[in-house]
Protein backbone atom coordinates (compact mmCIF):
# COMPACT_ATOMS: atom_id res chain seq x y z
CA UNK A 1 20.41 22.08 -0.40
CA UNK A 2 17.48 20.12 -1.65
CA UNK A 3 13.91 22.22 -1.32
CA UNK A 4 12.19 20.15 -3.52
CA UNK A 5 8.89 18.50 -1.55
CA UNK A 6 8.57 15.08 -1.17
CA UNK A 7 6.19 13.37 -3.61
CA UNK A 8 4.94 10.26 -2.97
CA UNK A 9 2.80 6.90 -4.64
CA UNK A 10 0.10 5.26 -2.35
CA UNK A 11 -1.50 1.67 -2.31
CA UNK A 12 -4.39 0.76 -1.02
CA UNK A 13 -5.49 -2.89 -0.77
CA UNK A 14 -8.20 -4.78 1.28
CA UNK A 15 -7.35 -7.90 2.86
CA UNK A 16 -9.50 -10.57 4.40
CA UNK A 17 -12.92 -12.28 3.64
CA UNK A 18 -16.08 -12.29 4.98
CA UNK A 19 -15.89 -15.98 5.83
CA UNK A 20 -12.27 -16.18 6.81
CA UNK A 21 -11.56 -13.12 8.54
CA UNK A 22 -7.77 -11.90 7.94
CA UNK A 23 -5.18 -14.86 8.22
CA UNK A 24 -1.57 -13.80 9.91
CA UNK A 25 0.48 -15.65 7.97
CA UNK A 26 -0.78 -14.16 4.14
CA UNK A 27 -0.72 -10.84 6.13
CA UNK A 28 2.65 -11.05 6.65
CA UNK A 29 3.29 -12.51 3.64
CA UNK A 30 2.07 -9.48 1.66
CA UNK A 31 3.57 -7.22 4.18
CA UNK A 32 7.08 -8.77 3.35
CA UNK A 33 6.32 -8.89 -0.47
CA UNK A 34 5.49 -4.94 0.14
CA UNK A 35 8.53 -4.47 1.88
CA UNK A 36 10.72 -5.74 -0.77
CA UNK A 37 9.06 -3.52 -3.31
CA UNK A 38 10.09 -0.41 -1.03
CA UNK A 39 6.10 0.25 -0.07
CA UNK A 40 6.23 1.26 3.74
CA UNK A 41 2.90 0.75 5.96
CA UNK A 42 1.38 4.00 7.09
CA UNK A 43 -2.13 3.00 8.09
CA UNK A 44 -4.91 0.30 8.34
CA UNK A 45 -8.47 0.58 8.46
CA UNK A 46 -10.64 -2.24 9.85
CA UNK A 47 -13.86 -2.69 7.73
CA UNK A 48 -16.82 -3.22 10.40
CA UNK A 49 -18.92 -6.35 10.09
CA UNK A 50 -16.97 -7.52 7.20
CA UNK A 51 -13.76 -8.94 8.62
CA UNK A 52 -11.42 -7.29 6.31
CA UNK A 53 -8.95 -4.67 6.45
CA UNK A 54 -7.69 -1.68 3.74
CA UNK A 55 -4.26 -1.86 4.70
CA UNK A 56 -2.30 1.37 3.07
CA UNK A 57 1.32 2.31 2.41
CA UNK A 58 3.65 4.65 0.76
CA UNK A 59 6.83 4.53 -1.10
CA UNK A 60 8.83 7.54 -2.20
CA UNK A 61 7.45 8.43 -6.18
CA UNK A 62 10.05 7.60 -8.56
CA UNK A 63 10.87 9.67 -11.63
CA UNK A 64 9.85 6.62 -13.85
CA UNK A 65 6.52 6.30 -12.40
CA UNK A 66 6.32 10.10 -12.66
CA UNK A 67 6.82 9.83 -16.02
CA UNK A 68 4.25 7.03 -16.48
CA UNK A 69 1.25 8.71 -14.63
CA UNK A 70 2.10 11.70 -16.62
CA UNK A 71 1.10 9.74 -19.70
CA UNK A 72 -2.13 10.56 -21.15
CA UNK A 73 -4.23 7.45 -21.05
């Protein structure tokens, strides 16, 4: 039986301009490029008056990046 918690690595990245607003298509675009890198969508977070979005996801935390944020800079 595995007891061990689940650790995860988050991303964070804002999407849209103040001119252009956010565009489906390179939405889903970077939601598909996501997707193939394993990063799951957990939230969004519309940014008022600025027509962007922080779009955020999560991806299980593999022992190679664990290794790699262990690092001292």
């Amino acid at each position: 039986m595995n007891d061990e918690i689940p650790k995860w690595e988050y991303r964070v990245q804002t999407v849209g301009g103040f001119w252009s607003g956010v565009k489906a298509d390179e939405l889903e675009q970077l939601l598909n490029e996501w997707g193939e890198e394993g990063w799951e969508v957990v939230s969004t977070h519309i940014i008022e008056n600025a027509n962007k979005i922080n779009v955020i996801a999560k991806r299980p935390l593999s022992r190679a990046a664990q290794r790699f944020r262990s690092m001292p800079a």
